[in-house]
N, C-alpha and C. Protein backbone atom coordinates (compact mmCIF):
# COMPACT_ATOMS: atom_id res chain seq x y z
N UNK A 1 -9.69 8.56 7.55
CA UNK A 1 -9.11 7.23 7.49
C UNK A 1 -7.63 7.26 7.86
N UNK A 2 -6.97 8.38 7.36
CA UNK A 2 -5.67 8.12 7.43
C UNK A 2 -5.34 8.58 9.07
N UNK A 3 -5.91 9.30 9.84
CA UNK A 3 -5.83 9.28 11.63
C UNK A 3 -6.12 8.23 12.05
N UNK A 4 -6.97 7.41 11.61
CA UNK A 4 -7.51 6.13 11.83
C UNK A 4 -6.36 4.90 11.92
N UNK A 5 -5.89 4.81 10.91
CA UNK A 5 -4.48 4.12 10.44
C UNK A 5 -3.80 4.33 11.12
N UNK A 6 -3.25 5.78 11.78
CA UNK A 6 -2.05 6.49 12.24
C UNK A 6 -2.23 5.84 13.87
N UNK A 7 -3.29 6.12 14.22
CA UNK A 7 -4.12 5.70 15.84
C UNK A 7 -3.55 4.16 15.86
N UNK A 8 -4.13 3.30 14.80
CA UNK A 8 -3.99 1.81 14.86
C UNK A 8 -2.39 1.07 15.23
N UNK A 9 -1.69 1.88 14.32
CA UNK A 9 -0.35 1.78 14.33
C UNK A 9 -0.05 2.17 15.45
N UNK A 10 0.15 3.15 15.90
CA UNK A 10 0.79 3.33 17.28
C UNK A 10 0.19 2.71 18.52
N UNK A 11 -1.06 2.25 18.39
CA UNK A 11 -1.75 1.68 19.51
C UNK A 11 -1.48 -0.08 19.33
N UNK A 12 -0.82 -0.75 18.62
CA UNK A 12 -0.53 -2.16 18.35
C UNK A 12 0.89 -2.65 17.66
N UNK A 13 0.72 -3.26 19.04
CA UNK A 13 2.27 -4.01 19.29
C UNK A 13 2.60 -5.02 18.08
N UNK A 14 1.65 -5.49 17.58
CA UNK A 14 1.85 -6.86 16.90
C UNK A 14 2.63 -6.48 15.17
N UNK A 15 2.40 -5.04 14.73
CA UNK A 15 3.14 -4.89 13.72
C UNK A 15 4.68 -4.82 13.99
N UNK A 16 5.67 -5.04 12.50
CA UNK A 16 7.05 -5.22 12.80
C UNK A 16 7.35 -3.95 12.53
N UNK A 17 8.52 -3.76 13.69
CA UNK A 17 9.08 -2.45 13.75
C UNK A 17 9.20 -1.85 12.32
N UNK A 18 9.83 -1.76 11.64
CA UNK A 18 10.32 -1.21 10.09
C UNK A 18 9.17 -1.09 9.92
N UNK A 19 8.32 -2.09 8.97
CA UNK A 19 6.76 -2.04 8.77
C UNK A 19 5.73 -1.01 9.24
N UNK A 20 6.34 -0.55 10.80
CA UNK A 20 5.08 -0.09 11.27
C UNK A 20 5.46 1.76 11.17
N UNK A 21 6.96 1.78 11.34
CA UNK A 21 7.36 2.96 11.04
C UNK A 21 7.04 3.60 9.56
N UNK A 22 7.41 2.56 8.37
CA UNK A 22 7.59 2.89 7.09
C UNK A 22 5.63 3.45 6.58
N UNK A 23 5.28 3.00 7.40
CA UNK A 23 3.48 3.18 7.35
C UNK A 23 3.38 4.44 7.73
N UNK A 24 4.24 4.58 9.09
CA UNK A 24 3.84 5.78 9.58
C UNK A 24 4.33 7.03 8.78
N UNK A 25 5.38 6.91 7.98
CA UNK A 25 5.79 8.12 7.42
C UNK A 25 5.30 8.22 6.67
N UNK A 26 5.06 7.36 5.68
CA UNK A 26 4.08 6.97 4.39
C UNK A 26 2.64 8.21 4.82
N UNK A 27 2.19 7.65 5.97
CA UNK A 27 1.06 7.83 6.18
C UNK A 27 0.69 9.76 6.61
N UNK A 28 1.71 9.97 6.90
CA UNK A 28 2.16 11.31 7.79
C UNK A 28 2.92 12.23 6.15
N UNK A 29 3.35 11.96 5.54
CA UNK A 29 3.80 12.42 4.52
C UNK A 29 3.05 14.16 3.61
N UNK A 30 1.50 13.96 4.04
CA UNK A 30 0.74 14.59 3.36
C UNK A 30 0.77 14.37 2.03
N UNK A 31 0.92 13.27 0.77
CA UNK A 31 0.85 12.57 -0.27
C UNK A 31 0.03 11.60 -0.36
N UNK A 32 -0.13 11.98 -1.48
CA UNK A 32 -0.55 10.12 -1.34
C UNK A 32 -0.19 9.22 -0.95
N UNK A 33 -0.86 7.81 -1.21
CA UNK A 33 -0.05 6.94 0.02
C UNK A 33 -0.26 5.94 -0.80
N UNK A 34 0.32 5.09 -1.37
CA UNK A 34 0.21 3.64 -2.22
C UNK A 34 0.36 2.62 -0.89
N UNK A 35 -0.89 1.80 -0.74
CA UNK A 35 -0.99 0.87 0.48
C UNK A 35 -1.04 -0.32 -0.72
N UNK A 36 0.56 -1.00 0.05
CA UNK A 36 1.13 -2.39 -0.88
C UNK A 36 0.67 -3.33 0.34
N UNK A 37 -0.31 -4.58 -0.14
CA UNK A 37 -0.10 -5.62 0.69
C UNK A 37 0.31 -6.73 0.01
N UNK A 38 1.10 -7.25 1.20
CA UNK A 38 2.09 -8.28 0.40
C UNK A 38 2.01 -9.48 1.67
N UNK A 39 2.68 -10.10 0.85
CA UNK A 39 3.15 -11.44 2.13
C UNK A 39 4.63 -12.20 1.81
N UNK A 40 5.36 -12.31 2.64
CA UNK A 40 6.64 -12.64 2.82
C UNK A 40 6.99 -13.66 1.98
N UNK A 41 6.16 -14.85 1.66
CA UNK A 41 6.38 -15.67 1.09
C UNK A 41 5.80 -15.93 -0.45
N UNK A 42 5.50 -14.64 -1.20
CA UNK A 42 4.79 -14.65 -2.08
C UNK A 42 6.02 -14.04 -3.61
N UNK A 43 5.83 -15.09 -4.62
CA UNK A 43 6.73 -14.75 -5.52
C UNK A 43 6.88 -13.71 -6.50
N UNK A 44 5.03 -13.68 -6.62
CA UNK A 44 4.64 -12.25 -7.36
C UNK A 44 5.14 -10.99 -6.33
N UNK A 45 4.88 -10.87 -5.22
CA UNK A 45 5.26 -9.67 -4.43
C UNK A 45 7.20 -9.05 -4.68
N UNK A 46 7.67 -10.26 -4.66
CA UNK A 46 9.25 -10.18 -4.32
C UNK A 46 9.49 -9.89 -6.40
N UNK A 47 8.46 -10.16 -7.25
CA UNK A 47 8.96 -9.97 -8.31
C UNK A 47 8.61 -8.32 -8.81
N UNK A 48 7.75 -8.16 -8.34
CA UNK A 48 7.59 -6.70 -8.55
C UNK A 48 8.08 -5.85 -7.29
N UNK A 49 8.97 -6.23 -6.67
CA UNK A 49 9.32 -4.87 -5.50
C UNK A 49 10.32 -4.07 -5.86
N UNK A 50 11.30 -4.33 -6.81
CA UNK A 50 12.04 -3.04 -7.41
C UNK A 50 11.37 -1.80 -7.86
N UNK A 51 10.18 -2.53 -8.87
CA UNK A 51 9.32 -1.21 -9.55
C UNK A 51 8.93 -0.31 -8.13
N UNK A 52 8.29 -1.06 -7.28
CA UNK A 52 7.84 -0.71 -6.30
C UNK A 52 8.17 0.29 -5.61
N UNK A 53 9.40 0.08 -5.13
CA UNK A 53 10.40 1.01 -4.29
C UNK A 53 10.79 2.41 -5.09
N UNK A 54 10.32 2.02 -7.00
CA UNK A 54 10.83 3.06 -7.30
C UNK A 54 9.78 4.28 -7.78
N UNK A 55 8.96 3.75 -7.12
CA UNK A 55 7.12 4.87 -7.54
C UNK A 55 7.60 6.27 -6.34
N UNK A 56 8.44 5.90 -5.34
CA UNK A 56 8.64 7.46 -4.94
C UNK A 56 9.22 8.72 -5.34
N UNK A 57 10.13 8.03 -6.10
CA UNK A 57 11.28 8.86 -6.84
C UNK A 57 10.22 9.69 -7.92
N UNK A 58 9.36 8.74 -8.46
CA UNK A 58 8.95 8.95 -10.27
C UNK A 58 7.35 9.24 -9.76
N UNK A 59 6.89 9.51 -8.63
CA UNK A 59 5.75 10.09 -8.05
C UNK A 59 4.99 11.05 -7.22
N UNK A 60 4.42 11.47 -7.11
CA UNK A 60 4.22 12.08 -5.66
C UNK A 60 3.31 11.07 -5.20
N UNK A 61 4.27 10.11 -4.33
CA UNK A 61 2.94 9.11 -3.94
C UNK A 61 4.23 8.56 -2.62
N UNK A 62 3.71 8.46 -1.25
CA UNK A 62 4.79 7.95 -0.61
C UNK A 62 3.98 5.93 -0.40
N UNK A 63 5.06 5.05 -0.56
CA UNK A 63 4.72 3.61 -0.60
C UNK A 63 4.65 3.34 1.01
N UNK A 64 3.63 2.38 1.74
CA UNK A 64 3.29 2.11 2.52
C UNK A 64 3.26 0.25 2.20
N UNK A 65 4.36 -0.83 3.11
CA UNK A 65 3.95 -2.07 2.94
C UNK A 65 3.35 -2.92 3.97
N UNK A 66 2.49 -3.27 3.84
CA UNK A 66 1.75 -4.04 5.01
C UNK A 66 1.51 -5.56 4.97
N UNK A 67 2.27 -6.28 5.57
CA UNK A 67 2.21 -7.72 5.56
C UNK A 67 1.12 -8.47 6.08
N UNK A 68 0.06 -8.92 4.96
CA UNK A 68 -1.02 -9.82 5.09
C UNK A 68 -1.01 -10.67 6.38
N UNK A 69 0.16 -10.97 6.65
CA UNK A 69 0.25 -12.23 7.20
C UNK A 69 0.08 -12.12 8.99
N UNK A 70 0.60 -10.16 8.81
CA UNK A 70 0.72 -9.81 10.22
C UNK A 70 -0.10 -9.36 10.51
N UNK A 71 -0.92 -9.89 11.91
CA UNK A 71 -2.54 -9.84 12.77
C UNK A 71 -2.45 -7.98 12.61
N UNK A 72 -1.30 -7.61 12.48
CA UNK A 72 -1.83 -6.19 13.22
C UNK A 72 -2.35 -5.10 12.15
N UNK A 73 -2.27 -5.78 11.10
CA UNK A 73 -2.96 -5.04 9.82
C UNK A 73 -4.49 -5.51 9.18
N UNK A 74 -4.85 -6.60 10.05
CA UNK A 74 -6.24 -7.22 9.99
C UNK A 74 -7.26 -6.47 9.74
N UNK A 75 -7.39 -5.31 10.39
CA UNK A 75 -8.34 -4.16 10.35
C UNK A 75 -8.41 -3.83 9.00
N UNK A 76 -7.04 -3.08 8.41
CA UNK A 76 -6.59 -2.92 7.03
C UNK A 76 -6.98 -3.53 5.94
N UNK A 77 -6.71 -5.39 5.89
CA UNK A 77 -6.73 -6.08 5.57
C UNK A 77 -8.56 -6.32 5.02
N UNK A 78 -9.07 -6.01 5.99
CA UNK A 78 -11.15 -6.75 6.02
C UNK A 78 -10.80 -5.32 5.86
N UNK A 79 -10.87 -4.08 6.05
CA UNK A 79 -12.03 -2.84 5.32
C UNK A 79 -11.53 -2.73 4.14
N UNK A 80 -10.07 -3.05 3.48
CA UNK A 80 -9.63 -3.22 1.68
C UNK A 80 -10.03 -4.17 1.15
N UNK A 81 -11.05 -4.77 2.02
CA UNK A 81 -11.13 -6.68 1.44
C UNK A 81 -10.04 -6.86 0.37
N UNK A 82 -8.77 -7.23 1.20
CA UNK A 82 -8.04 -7.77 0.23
C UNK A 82 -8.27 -9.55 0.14
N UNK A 83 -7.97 -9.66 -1.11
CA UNK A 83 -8.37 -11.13 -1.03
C UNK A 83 -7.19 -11.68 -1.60
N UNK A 84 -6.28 -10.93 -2.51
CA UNK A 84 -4.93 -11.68 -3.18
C UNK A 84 -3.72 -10.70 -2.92
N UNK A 85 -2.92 -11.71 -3.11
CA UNK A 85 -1.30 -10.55 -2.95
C UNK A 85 -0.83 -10.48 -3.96
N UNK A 86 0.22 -9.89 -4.54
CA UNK A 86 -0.03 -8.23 -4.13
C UNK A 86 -1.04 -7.26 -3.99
N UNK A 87 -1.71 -6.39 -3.72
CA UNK A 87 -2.99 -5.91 -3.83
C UNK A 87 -2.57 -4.47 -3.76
N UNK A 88 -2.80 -3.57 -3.99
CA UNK A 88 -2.24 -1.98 -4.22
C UNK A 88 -3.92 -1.06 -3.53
N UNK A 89 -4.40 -0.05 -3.07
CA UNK A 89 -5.23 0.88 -3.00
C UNK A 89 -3.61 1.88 -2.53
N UNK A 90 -4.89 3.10 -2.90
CA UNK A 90 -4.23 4.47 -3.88
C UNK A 90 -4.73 5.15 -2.52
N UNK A 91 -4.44 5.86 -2.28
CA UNK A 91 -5.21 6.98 -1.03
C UNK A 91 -5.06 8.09 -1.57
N UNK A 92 -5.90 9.13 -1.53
CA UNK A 92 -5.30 10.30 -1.85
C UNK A 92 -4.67 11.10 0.09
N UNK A 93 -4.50 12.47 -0.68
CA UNK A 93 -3.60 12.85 0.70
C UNK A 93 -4.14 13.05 2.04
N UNK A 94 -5.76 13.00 1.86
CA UNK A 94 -6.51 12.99 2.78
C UNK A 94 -6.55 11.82 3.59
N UNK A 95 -6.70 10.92 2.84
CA UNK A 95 -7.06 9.29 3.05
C UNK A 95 -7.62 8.39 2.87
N UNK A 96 -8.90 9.19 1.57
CA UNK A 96 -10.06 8.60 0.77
C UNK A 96 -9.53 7.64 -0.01
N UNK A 97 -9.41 6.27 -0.22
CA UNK A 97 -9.07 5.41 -1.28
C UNK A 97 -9.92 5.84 -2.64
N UNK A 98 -8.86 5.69 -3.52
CA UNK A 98 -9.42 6.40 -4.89
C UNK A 98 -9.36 5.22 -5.68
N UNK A 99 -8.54 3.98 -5.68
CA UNK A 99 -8.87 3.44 -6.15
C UNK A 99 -7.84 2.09 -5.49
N UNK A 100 -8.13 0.83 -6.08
CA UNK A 100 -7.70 -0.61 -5.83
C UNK A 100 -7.07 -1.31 -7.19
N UNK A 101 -6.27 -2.08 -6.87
CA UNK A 101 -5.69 -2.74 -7.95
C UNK A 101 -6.43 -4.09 -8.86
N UNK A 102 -6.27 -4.44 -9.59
CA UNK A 102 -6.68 -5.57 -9.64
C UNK A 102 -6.42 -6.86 -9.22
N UNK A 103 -7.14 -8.03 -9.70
CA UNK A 103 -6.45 -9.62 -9.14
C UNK A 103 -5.33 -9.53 -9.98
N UNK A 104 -4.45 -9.90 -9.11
CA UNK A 104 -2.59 -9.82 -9.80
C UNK A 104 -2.23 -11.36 -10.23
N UNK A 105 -2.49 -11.44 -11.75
CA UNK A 105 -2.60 -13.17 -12.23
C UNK A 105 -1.40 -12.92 -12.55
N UNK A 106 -0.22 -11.89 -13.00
CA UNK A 106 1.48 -12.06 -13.57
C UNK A 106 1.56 -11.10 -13.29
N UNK A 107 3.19 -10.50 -13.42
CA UNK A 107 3.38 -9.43 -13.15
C UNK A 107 3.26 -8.33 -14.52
N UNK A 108 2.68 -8.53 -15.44
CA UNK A 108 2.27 -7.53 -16.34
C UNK A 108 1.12 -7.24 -15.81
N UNK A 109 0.08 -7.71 -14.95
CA UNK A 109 -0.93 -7.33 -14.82
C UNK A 109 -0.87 -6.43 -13.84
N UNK A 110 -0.18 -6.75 -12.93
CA UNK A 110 0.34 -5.83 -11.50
C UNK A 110 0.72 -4.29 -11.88
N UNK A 111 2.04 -4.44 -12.76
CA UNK A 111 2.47 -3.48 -13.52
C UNK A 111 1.23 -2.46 -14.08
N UNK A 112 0.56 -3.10 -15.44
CA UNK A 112 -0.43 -2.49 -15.91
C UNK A 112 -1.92 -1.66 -14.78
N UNK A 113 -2.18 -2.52 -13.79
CA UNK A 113 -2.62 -1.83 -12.73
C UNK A 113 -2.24 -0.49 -11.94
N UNK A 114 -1.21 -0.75 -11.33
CA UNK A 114 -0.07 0.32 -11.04
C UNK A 114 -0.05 1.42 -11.86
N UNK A 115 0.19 1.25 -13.05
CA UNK A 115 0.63 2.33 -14.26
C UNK A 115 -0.88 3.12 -14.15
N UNK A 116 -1.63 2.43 -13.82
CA UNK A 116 -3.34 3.02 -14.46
C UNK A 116 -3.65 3.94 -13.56
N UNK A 117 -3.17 2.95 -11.74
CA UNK A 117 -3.95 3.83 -10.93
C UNK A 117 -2.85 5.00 -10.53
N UNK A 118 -1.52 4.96 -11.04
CA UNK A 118 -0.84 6.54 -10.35
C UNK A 118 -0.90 7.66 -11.57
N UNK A 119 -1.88 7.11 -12.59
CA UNK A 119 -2.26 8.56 -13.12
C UNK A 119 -3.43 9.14 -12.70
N UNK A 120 -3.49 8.54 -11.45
CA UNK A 120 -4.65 8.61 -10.18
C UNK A 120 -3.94 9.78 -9.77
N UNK A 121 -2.71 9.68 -9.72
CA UNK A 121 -2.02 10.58 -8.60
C UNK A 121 -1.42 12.01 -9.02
N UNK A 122 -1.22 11.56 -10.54
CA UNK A 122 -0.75 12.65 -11.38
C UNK A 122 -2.32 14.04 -11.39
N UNK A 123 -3.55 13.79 -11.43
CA UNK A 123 -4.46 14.04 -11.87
C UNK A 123 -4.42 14.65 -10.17
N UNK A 124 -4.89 14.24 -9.37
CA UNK A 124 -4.91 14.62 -8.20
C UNK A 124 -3.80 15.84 -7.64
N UNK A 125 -2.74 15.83 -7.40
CA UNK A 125 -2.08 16.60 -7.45
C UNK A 125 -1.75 18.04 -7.67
């Protein structure tokens, strides 16, 4: 999966520069890979992105963000069936999704998700 990803990205124009790079290192890292989808205009996303940014430091997990909104993650988008934003899957370093977040109704729930699935990562490791 994760060559798969790597292929997609470099073969499509339609992702945003930063975006498509920050995937790629994410993705290239040999770590895990926390795949955040978000959307620009979403209040839950912008309320939890501090924690967010700070799962690299306090993980072995590199963060990957992919904007719902942008066609060029569509693929992404329908095989995670994401259906709400924020939405989190866990990859391990291979590229097997180990696990998905839940429906994000507040940000304690987001949080509490998060917390559950990077002792995904601790365990793995």
């Amino acid at each position: 999966m994760v060559q798969g990803l790597l292929s997609r990205l470099f073969s499509n124009t339609a992702k945003s520069g930063y975006e498509k790079e920050q995937a790629a290192r994410a993705l290239e890292s040999k770590k895990s890979v926390l795949l955040q989808f978000t959307r620009s205009n979403c209040s839950l996303c912008s309320a939890v992105r501090k924690e967010v940014e700070a799962i690299p430091q306090a993980h072995q997990v590199a963060v990957a963000t992919l904007d719902v909104d942008d066609i060029g993650w569509l693929p992404e988008v329908t095989y995670y069936d994401i259906q709400h934003v924020p939405t989190f899957v866990l990859l391990n370093a291979q590229g097997k999704a180990l696990c998905k977040s839940k429906d994000p109704k507040d940000k304690g729930t987001v949080m509490r998700s998060l917390a559950s699935m990077l002792t995904r990562v601790e365990v793995a490791v």
